[in-house]
PDB file of N, CA and C in Angstrom:
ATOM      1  N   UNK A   1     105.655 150.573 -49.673  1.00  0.00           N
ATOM      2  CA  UNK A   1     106.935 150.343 -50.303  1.00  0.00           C
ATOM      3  C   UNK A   1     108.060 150.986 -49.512  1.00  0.00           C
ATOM      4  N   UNK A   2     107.728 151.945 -49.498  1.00  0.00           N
ATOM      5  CA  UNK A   2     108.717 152.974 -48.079  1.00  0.00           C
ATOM      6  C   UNK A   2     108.913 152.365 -46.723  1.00  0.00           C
ATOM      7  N   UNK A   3     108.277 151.542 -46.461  1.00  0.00           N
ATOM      8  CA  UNK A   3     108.574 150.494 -45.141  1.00  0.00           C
ATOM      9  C   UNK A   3     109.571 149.367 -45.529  1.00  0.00           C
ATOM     10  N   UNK A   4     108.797 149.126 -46.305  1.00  0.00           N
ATOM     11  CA  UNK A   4     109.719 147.752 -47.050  1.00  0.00           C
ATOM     12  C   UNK A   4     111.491 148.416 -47.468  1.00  0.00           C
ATOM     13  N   UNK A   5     111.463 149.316 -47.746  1.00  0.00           N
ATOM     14  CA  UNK A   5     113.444 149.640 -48.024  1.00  0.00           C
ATOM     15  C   UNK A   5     113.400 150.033 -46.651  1.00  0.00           C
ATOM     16  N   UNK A   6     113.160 150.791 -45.931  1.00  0.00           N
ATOM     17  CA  UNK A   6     113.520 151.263 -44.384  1.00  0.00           C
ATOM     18  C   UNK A   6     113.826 149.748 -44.015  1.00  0.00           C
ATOM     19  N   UNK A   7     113.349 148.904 -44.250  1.00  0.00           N
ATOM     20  CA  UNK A   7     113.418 147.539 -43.270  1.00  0.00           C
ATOM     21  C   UNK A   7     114.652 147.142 -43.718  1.00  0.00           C
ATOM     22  N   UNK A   8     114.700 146.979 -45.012  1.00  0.00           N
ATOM     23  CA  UNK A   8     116.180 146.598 -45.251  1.00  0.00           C
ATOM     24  C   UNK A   8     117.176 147.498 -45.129  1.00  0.00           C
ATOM     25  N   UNK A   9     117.399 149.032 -45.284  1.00  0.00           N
ATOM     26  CA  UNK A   9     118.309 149.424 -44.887  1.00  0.00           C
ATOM     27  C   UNK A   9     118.155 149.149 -43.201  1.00  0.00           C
ATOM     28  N   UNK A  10     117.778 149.343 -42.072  1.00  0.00           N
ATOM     29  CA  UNK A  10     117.867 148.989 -40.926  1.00  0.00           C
ATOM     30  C   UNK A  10     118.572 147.370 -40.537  1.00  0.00           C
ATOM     31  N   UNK A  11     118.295 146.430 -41.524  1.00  0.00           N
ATOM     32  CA  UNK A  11     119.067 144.901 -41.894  1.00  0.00           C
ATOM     33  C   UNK A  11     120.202 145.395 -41.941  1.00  0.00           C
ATOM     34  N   UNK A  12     120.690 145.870 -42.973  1.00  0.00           N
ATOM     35  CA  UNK A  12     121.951 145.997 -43.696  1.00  0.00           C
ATOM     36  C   UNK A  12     122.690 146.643 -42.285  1.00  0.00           C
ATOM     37  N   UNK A  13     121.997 148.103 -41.957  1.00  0.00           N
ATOM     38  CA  UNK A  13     122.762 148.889 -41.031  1.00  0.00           C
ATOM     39  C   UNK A  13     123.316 148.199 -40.020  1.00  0.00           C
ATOM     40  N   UNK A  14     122.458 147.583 -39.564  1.00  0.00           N
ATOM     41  CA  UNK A  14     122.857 146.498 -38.258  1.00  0.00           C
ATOM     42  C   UNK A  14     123.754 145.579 -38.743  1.00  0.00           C
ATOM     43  N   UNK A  15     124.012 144.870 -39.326  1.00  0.00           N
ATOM     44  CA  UNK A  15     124.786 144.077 -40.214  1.00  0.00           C
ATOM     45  C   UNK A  15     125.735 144.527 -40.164  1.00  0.00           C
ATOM     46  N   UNK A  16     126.399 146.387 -40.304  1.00  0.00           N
ATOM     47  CA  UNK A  16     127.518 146.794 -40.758  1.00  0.00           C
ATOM     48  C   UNK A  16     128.051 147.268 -38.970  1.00  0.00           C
ATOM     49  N   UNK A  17     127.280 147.489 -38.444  1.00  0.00           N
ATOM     50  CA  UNK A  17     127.159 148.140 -36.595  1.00  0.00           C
ATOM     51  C   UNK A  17     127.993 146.858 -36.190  1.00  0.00           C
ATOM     52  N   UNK A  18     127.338 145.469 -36.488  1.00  0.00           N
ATOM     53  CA  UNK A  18     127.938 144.297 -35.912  1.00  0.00           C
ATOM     54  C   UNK A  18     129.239 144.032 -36.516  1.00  0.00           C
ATOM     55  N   UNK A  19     129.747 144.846 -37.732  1.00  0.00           N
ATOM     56  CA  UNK A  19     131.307 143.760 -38.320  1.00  0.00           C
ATOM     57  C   UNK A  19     131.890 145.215 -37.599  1.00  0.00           C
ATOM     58  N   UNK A  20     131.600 146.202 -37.478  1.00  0.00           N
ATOM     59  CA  UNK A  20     132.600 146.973 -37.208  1.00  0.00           C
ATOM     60  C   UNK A  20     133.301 147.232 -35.710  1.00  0.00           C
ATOM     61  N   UNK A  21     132.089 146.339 -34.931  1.00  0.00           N
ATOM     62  CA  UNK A  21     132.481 145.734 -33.491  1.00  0.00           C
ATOM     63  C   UNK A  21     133.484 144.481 -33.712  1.00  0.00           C
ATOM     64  N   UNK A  22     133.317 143.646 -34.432  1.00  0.00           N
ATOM     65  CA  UNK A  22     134.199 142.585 -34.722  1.00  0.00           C
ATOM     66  C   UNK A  22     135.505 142.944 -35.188  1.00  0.00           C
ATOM     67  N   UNK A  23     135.170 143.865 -36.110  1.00  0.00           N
ATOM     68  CA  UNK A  23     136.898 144.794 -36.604  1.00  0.00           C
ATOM     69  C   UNK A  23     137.454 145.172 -36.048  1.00  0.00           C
ATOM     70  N   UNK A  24     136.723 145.838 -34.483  1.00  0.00           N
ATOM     71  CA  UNK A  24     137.651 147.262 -33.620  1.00  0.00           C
ATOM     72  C   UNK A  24     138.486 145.841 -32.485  1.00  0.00           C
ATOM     73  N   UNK A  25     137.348 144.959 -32.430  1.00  0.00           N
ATOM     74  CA  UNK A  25     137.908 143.784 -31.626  1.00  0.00           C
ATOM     75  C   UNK A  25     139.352 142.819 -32.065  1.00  0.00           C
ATOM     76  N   UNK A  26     139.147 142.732 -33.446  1.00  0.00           N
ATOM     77  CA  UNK A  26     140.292 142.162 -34.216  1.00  0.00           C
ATOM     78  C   UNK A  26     141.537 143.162 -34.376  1.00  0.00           C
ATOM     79  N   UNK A  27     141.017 144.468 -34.748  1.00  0.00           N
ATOM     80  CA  UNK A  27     141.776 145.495 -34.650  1.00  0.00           C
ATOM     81  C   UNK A  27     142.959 145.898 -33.574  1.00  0.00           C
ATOM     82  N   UNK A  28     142.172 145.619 -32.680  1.00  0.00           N
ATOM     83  CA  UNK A  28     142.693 145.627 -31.078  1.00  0.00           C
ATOM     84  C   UNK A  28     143.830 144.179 -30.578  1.00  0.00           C
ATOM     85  N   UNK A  29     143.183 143.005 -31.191  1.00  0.00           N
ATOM     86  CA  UNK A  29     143.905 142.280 -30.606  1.00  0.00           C
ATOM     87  C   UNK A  29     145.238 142.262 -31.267  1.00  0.00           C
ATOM     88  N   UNK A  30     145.236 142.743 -33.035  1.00  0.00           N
ATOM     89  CA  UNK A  30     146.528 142.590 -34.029  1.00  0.00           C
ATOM     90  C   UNK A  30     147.090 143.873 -33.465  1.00  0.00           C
ATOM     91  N   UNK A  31     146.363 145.210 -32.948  1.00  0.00           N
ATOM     92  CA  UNK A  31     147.347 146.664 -32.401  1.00  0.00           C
ATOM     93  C   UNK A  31     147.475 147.007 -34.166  1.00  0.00           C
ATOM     94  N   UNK A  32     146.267 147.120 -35.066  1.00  0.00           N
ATOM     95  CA  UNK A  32     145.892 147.718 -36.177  1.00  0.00           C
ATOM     96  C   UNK A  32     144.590 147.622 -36.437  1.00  0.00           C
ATOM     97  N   UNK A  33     144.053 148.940 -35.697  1.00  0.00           N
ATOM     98  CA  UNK A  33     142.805 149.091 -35.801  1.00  0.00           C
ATOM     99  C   UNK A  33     142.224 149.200 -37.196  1.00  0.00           C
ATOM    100  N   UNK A  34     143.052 150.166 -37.822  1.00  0.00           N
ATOM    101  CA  UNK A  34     142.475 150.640 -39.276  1.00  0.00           C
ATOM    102  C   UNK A  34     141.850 149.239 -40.210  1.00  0.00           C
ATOM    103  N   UNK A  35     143.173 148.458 -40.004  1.00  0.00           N
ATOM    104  CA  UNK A  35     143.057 147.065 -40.484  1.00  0.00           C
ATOM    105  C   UNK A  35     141.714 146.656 -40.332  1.00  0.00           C
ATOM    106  N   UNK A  36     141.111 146.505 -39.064  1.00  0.00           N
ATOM    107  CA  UNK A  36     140.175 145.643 -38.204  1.00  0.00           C
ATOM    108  C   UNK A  36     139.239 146.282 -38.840  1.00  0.00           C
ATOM    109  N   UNK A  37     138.988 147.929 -38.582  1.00  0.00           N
ATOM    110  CA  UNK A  37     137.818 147.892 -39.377  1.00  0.00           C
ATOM    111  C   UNK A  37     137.365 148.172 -40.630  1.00  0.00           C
ATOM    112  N   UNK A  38     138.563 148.063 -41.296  1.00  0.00           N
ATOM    113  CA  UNK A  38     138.296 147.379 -42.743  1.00  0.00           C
ATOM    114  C   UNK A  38     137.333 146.070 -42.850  1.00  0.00           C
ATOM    115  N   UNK A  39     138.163 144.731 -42.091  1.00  0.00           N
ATOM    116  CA  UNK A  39     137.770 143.653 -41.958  1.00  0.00           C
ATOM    117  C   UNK A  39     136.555 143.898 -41.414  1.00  0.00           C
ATOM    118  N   UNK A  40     135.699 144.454 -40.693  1.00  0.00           N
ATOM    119  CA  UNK A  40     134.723 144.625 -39.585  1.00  0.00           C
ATOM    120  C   UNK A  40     133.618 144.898 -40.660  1.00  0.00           C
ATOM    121  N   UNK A  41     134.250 146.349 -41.756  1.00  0.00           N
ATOM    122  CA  UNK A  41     133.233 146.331 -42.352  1.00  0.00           C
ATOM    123  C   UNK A  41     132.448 145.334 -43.604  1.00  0.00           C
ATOM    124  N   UNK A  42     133.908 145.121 -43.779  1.00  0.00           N
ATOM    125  CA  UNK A  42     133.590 143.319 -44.970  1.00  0.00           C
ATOM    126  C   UNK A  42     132.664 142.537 -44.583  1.00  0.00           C
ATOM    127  N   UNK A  43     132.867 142.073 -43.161  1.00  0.00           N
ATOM    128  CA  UNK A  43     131.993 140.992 -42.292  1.00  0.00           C
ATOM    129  C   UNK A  43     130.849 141.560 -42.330  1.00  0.00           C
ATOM    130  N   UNK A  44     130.538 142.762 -42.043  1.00  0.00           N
ATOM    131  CA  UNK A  44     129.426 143.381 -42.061  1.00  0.00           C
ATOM    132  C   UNK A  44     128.572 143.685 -43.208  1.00  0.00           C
ATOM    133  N   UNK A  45     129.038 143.806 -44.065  1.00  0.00           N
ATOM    134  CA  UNK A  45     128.272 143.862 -45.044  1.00  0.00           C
ATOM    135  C   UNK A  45     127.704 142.420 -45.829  1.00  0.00           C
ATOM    136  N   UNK A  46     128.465 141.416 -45.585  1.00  0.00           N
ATOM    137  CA  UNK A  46     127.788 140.157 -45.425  1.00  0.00           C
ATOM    138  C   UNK A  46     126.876 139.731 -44.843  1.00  0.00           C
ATOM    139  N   UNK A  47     127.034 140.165 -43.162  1.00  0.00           N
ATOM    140  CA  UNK A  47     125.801 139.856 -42.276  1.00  0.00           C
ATOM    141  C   UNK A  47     124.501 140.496 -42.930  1.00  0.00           C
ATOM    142  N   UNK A  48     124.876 141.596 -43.100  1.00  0.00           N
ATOM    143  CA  UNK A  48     123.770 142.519 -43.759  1.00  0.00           C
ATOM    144  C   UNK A  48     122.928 141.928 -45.088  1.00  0.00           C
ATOM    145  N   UNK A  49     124.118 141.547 -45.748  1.00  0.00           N
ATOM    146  CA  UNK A  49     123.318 140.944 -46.939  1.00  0.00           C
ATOM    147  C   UNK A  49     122.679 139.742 -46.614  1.00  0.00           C
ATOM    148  N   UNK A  50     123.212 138.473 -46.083  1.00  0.00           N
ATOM    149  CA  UNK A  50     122.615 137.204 -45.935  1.00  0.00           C
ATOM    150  C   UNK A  50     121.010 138.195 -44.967  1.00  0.00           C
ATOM    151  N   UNK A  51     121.271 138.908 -43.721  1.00  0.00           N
ATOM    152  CA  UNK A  51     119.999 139.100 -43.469  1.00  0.00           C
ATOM    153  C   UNK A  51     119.021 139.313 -44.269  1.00  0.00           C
ATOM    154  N   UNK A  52     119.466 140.089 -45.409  1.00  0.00           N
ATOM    155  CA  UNK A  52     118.220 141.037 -46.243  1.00  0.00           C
ATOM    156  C   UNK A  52     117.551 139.692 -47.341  1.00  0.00           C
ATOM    157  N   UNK A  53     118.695 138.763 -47.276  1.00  0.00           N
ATOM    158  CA  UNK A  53     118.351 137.516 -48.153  1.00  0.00           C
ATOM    159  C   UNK A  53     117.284 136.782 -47.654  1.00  0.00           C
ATOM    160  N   UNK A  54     117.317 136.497 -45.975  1.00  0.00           N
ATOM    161  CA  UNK A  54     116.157 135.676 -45.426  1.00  0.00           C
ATOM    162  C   UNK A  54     115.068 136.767 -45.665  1.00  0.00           C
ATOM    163  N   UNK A  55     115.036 137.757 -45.547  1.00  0.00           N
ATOM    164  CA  UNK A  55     113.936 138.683 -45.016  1.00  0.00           C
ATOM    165  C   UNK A  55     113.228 138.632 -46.360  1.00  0.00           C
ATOM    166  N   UNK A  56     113.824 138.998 -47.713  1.00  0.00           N
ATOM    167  CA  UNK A  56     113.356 138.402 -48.869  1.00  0.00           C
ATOM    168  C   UNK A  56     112.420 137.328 -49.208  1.00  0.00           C
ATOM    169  N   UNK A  57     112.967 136.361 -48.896  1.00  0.00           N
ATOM    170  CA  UNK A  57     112.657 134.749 -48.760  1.00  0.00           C
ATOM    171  C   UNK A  57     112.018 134.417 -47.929  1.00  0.00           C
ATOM    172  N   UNK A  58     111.686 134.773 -46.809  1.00  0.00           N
ATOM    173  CA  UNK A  58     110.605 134.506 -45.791  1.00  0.00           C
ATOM    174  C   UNK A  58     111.504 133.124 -44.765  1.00  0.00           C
ATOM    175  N   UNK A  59     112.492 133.217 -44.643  1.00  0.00           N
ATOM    176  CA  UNK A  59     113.619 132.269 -43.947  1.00  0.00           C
ATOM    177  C   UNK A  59     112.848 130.729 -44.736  1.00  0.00           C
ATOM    178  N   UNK A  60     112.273 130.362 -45.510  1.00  0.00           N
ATOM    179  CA  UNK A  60     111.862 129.278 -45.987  1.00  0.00           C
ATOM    180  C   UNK A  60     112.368 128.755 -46.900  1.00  0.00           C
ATOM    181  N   UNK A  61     112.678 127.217 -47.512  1.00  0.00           N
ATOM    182  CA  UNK A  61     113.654 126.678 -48.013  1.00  0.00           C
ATOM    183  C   UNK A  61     113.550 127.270 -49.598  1.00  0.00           C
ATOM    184  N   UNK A  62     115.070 126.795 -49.748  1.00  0.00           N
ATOM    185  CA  UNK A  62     115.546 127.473 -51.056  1.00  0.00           C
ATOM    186  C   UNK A  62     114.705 126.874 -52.300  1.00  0.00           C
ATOM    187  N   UNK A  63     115.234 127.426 -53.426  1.00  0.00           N
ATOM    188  CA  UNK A  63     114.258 127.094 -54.516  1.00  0.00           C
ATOM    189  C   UNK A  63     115.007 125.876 -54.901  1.00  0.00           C
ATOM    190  N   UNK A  64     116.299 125.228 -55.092  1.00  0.00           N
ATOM    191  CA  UNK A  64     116.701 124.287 -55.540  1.00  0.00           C
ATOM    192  C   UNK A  64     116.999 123.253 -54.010  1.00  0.00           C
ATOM    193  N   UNK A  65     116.249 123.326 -53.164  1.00  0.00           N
ATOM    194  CA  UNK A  65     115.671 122.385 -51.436  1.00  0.00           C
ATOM    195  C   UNK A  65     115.046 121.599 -52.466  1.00  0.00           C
ATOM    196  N   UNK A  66     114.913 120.308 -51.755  1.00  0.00           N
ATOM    197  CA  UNK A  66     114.213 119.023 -51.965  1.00  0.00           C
ATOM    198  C   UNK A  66     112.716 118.982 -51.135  1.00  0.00           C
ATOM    199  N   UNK A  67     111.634 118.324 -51.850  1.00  0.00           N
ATOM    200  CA  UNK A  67     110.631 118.537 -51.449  1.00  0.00           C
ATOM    201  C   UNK A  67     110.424 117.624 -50.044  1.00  0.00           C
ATOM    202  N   UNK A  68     109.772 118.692 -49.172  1.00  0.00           N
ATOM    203  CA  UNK A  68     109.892 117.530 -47.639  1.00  0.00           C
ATOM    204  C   UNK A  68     109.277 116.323 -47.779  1.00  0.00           C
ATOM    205  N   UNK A  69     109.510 115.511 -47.089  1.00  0.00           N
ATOM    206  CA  UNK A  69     109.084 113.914 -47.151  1.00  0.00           C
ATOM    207  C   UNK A  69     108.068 113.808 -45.774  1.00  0.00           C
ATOM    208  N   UNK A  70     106.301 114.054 -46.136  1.00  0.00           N
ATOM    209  CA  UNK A  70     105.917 114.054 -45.198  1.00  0.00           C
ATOM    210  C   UNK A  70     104.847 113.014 -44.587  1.00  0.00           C
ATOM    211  N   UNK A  71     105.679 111.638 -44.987  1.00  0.00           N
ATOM    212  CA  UNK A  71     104.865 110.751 -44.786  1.00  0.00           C
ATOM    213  C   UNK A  71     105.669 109.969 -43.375  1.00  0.00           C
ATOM    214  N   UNK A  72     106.125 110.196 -43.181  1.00  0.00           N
ATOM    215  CA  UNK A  72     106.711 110.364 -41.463  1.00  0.00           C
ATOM    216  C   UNK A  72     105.710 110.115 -40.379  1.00  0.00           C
TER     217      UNK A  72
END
């Protein structure tokens, strides 16, 4: 069980590592950093979440997906 949350906090963390590169970048180009990584961390905590969502789910289709058609 202790692997299993380490995995997702390490998701999430990375998730928040990546918006706050995107923030200092946005930050930089408006000449309001503070701004940016506000925004950086927003983005990030999205990435983080949609990751922890596949990792959940096993990246395999959603519960309301249509059943594949496998007579193809």
């Amino acid at each position: 069980m202790a692997k299993e949350s380490e995995a997702n906090a390490n998701r999430m963390g990375a998730g928040m590592a990546i918006g706050v590169v995107i923030g200092v970048v946005i930050g930089a180009a408006i000449d309001n950093t503070s701004t940016g990584i506000a925004v950086g961390v927003a983005i990030g905590a999205g990435i983080g979440a949609v990751w922890n969502r596949q990792q959940r789910k096993g990246n395999g289709p959603g519960e309301n997906s249509e059943p594949r058609d496998e007579s193809d």
